[in-house]
PDB file of N, CA and C in Angstrom:
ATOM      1  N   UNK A   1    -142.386 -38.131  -0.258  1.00  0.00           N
ATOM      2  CA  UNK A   1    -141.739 -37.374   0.791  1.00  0.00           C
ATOM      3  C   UNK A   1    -140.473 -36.750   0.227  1.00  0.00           C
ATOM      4  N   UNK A   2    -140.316 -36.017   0.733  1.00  0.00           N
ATOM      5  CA  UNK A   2    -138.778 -34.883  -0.083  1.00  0.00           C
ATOM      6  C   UNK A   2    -137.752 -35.682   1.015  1.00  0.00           C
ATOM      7  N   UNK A   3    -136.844 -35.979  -0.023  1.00  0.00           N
ATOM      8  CA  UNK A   3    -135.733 -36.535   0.497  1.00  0.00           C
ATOM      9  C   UNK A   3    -134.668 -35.688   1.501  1.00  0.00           C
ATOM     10  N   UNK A   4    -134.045 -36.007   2.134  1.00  0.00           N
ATOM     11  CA  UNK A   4    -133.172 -35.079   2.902  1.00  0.00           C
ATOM     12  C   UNK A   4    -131.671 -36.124   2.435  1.00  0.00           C
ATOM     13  N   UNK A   5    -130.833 -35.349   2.053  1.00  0.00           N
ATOM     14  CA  UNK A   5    -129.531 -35.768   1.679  1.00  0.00           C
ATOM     15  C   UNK A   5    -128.927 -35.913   3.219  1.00  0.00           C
ATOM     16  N   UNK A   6    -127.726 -37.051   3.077  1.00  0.00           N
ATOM     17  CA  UNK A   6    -127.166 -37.614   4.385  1.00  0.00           C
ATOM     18  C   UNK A   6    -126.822 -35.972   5.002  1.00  0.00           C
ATOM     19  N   UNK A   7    -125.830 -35.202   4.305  1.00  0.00           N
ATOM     20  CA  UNK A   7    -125.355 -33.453   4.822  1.00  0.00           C
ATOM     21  C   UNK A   7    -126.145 -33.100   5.176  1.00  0.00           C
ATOM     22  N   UNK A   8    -127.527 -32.956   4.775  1.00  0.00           N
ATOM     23  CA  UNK A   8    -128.473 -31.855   5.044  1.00  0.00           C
ATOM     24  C   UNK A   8    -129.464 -32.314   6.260  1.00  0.00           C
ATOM     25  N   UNK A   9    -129.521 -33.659   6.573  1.00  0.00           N
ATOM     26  CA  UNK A   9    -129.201 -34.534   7.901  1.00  0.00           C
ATOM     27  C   UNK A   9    -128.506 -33.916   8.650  1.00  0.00           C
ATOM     28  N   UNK A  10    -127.298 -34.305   8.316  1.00  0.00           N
ATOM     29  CA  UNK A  10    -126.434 -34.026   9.453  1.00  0.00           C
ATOM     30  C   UNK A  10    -126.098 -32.855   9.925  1.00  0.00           C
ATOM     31  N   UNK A  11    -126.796 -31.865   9.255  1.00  0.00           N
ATOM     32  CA  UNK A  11    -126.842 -30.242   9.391  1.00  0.00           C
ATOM     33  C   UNK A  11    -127.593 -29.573  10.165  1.00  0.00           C
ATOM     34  N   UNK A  12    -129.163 -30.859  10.235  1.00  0.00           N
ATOM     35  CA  UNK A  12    -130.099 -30.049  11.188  1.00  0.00           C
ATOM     36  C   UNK A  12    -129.426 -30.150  12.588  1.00  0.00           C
ATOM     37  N   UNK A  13    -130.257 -29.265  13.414  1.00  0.00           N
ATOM     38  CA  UNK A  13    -130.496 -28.847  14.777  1.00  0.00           C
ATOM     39  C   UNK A  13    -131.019 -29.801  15.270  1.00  0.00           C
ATOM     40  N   UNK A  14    -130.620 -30.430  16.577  1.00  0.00           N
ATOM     41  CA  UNK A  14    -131.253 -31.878  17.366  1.00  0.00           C
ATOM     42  C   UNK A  14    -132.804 -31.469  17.044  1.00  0.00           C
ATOM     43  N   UNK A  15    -133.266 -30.034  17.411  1.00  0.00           N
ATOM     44  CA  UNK A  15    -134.700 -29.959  17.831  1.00  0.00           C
ATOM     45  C   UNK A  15    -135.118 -29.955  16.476  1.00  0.00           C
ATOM     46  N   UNK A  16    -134.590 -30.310  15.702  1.00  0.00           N
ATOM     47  CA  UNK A  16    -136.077 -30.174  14.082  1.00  0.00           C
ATOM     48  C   UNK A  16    -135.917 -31.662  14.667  1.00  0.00           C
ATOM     49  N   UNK A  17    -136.017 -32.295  14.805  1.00  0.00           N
ATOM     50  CA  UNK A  17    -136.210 -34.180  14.976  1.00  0.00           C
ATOM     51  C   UNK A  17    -137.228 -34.144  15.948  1.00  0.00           C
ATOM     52  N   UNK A  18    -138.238 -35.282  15.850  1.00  0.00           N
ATOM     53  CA  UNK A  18    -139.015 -35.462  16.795  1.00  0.00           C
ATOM     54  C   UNK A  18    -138.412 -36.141  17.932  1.00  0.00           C
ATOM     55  N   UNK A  19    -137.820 -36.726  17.641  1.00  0.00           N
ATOM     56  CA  UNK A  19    -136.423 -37.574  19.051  1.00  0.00           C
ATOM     57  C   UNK A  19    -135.378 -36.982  18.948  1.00  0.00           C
ATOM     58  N   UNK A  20    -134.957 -36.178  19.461  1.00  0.00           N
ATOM     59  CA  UNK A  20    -133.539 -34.916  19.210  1.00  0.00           C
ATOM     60  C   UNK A  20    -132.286 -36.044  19.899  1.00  0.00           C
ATOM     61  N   UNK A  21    -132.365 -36.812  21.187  1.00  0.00           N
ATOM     62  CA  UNK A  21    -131.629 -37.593  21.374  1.00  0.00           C
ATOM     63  C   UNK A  21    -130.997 -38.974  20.390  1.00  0.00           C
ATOM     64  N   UNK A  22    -131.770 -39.533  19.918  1.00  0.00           N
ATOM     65  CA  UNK A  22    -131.501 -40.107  18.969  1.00  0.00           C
ATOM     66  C   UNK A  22    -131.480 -39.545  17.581  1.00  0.00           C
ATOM     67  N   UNK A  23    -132.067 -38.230  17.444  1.00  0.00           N
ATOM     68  CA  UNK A  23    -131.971 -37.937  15.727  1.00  0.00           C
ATOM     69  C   UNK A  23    -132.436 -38.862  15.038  1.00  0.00           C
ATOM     70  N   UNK A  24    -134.013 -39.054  15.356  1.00  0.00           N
ATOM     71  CA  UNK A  24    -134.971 -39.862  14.570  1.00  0.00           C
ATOM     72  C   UNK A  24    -135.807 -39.196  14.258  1.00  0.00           C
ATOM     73  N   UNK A  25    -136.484 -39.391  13.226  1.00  0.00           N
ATOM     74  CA  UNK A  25    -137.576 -38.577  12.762  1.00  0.00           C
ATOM     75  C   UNK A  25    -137.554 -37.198  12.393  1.00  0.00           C
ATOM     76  N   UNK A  26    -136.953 -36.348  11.411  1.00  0.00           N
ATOM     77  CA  UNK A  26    -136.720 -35.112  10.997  1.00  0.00           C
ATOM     78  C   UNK A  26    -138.200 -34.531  11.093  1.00  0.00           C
ATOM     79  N   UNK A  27    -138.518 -33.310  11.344  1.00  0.00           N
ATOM     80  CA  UNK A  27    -139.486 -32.488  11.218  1.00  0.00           C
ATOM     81  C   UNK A  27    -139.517 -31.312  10.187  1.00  0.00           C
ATOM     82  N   UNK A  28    -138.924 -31.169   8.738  1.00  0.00           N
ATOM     83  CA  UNK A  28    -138.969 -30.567   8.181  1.00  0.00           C
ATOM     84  C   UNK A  28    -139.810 -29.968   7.248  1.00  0.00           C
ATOM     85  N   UNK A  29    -140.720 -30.885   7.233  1.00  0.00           N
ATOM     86  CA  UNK A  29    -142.016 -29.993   6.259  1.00  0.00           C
ATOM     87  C   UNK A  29    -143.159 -31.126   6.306  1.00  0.00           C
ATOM     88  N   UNK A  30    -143.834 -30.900   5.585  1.00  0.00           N
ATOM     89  CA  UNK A  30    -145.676 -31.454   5.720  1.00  0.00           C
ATOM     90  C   UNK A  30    -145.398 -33.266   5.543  1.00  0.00           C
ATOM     91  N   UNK A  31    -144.538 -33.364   4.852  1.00  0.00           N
ATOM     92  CA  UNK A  31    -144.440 -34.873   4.448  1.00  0.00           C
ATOM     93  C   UNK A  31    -143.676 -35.890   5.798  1.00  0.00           C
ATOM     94  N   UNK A  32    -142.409 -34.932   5.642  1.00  0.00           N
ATOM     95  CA  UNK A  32    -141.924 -35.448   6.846  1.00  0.00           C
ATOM     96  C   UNK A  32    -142.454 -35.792   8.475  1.00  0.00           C
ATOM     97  N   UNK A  33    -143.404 -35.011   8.410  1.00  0.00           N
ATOM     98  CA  UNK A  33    -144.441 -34.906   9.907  1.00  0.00           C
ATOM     99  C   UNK A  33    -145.187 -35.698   9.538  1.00  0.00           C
ATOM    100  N   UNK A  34    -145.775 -36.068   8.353  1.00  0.00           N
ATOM    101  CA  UNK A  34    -146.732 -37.358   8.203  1.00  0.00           C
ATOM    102  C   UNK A  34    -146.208 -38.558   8.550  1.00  0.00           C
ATOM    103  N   UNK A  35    -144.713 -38.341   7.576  1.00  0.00           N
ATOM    104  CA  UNK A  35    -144.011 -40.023   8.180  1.00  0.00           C
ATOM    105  C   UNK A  35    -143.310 -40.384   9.474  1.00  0.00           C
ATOM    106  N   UNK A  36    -143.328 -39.338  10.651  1.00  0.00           N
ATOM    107  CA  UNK A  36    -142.563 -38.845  11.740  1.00  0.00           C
ATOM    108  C   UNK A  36    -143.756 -39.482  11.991  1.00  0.00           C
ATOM    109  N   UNK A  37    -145.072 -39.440  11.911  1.00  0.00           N
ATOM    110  CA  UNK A  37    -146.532 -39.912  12.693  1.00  0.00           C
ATOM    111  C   UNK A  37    -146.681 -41.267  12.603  1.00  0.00           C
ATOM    112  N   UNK A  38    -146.183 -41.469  11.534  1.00  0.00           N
ATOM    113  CA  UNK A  38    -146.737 -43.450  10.693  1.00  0.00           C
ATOM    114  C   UNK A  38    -145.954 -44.267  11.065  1.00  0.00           C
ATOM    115  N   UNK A  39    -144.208 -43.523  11.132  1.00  0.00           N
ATOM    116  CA  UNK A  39    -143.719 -44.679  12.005  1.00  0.00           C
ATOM    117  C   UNK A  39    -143.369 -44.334  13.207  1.00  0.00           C
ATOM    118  N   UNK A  40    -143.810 -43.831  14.246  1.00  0.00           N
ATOM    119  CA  UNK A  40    -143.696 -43.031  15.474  1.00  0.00           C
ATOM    120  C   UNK A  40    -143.773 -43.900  16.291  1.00  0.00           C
ATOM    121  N   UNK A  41    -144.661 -45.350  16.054  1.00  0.00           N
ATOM    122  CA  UNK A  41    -144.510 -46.750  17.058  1.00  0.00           C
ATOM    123  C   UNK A  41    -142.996 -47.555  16.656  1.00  0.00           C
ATOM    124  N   UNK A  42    -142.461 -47.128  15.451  1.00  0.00           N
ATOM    125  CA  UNK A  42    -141.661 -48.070  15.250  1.00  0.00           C
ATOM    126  C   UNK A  42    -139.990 -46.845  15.639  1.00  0.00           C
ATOM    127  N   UNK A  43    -139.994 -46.130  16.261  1.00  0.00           N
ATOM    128  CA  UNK A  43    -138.628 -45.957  17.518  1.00  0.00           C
ATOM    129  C   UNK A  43    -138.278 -46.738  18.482  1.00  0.00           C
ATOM    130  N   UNK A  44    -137.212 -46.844  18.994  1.00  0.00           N
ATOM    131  CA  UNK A  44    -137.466 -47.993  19.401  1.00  0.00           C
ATOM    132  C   UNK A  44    -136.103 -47.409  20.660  1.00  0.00           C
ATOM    133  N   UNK A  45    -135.870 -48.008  22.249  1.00  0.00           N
ATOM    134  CA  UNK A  45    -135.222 -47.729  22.898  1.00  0.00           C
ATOM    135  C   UNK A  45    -135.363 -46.100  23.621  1.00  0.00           C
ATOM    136  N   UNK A  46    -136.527 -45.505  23.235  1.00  0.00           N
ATOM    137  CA  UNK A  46    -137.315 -44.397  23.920  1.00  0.00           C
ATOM    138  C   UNK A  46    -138.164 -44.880  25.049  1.00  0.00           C
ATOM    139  N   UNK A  47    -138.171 -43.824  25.711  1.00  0.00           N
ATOM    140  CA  UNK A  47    -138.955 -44.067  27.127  1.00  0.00           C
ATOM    141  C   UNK A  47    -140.402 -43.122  27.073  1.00  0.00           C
ATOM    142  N   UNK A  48    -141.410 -43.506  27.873  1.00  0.00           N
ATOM    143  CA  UNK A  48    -142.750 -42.619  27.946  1.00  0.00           C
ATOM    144  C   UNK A  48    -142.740 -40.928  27.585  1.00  0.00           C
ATOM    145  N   UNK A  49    -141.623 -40.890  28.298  1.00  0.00           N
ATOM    146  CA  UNK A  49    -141.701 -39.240  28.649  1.00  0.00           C
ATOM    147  C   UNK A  49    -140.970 -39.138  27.124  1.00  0.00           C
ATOM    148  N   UNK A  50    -139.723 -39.452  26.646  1.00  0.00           N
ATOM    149  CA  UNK A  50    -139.546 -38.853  25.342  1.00  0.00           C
ATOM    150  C   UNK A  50    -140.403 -39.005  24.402  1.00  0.00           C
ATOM    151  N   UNK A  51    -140.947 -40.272  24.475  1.00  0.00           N
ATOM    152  CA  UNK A  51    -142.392 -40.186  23.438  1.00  0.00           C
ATOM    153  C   UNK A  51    -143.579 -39.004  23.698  1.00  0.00           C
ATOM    154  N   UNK A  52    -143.678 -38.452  25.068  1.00  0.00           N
ATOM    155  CA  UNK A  52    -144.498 -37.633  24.882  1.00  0.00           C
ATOM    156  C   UNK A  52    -143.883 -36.335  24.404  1.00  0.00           C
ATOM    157  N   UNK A  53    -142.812 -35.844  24.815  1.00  0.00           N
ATOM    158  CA  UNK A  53    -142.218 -34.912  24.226  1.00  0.00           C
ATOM    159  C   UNK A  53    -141.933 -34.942  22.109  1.00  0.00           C
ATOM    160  N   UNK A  54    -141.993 -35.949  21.747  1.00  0.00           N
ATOM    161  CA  UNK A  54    -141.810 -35.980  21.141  1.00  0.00           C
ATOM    162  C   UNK A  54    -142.845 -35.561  19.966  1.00  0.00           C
ATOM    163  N   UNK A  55    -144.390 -36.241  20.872  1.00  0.00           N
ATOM    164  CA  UNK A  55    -145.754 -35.898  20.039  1.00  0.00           C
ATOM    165  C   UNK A  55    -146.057 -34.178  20.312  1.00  0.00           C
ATOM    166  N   UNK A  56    -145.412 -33.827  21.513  1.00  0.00           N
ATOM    167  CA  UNK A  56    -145.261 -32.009  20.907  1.00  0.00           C
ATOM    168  C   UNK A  56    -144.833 -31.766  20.667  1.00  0.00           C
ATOM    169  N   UNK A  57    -143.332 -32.350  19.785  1.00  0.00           N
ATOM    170  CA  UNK A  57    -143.143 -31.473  18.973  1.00  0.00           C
ATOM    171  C   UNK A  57    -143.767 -32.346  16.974  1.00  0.00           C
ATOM    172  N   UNK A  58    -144.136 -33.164  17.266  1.00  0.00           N
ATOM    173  CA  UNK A  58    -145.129 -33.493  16.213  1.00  0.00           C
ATOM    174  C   UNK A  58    -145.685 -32.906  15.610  1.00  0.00           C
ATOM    175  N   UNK A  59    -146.431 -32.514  17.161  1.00  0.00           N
ATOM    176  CA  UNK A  59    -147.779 -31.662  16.752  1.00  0.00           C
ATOM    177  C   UNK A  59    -147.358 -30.553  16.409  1.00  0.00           C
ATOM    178  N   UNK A  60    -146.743 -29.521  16.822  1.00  0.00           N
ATOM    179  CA  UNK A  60    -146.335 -28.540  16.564  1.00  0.00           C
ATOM    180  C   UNK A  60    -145.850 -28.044  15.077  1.00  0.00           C
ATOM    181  N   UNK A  61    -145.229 -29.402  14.761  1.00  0.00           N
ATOM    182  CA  UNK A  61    -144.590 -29.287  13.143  1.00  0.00           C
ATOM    183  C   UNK A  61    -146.037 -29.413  12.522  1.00  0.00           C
ATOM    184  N   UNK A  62    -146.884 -30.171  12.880  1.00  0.00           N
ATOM    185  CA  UNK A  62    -148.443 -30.489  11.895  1.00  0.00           C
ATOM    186  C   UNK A  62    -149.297 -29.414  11.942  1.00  0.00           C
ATOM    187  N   UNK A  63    -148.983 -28.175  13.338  1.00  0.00           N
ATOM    188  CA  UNK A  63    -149.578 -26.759  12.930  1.00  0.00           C
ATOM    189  C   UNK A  63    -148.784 -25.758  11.933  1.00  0.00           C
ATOM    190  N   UNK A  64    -147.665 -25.920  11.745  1.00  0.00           N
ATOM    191  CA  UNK A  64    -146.940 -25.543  11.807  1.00  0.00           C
ATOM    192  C   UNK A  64    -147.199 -25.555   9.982  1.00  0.00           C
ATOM    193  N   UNK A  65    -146.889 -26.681   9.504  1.00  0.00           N
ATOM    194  CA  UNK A  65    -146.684 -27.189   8.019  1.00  0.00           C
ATOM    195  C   UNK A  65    -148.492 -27.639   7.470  1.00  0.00           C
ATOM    196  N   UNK A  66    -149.736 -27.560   8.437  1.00  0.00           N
ATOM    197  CA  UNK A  66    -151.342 -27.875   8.173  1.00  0.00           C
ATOM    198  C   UNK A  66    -151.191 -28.828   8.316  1.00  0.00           C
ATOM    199  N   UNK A  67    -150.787 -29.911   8.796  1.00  0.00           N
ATOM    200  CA  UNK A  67    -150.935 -31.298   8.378  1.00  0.00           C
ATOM    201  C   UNK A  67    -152.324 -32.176   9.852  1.00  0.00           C
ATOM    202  N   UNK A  68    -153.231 -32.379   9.260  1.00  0.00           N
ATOM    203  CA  UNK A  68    -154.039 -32.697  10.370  1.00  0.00           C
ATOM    204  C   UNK A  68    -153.176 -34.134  11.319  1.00  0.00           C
ATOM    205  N   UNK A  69    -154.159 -34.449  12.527  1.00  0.00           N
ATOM    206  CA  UNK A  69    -153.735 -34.822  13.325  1.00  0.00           C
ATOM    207  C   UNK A  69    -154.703 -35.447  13.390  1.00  0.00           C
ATOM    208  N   UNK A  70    -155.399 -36.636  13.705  1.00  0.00           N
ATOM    209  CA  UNK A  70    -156.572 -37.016  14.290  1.00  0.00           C
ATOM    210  C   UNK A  70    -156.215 -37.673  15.594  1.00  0.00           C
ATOM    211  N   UNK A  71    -155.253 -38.142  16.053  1.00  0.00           N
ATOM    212  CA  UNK A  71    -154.892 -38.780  17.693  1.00  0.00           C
ATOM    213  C   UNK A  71    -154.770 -37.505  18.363  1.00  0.00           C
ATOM    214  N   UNK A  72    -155.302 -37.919  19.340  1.00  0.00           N
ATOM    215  CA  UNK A  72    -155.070 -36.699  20.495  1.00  0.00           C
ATOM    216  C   UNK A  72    -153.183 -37.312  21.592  1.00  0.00           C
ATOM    217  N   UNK A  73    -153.343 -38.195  21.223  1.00  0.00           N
ATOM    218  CA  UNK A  73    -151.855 -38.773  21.929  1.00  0.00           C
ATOM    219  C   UNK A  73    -151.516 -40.104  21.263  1.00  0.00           C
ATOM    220  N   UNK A  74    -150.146 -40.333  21.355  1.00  0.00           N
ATOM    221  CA  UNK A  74    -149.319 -40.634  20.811  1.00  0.00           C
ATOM    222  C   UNK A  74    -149.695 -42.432  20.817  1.00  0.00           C
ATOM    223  N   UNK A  75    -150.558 -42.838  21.809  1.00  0.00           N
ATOM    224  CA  UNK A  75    -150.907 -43.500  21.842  1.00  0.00           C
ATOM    225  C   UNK A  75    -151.989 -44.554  21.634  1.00  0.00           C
ATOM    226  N   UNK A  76    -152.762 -43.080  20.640  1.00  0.00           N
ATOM    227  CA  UNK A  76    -153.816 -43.716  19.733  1.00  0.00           C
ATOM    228  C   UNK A  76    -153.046 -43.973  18.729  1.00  0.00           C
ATOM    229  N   UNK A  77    -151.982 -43.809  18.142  1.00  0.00           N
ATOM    230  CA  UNK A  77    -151.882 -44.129  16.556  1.00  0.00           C
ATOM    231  C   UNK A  77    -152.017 -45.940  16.312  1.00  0.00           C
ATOM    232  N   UNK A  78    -152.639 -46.175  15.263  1.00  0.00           N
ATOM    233  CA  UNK A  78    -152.842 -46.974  15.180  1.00  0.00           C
ATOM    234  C   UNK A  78    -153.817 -47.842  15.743  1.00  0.00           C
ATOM    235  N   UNK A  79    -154.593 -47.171  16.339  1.00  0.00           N
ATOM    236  CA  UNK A  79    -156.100 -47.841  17.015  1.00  0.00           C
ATOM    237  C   UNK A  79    -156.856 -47.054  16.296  1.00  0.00           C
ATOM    238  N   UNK A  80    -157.261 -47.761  15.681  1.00  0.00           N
ATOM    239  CA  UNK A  80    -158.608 -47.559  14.734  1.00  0.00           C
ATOM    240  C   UNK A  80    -160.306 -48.371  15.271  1.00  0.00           C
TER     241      UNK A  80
END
């Protein structure tokens, strides 16, 4: 995954984050949306509705950068 330096953190826009309130999960390119997906159960102190907001803008970064998707919601990850 391409690293993001603490500045270049603290530089983005709430909305590149998949949790803009907390500034968790950066959305900056193909890697970052993979690991925004893998640990997307492990946020923690979010409520339903920001989690769903959050998987559009997920998704959006995974059209955005190709990165497939196979859950249709946020709440398959990890049910296999």
């Amino acid at each position: 995954m391409s690293e993001l330096s603490e500045e270049k953190r603290d530089d983005l826009d709430d909305d590149k984050f998949a949790f803009p309130k907390q500034r968790k999960e950066p959305l900056e390119d193909a890697s970052h949306v993979r690991n925004a997906i893998a640990r997307f159960n492990q946020v923690e102190d979010v409520t339903d509705d920001e989690r769903d907001a959050a998987w559009k803008r997920i998704k959006a970064a995974a059209r955005k950068f190709d990165v497939e998707v196979n859950e249709k919601s946020w709440r398959e990850i990890g049910k296999d």
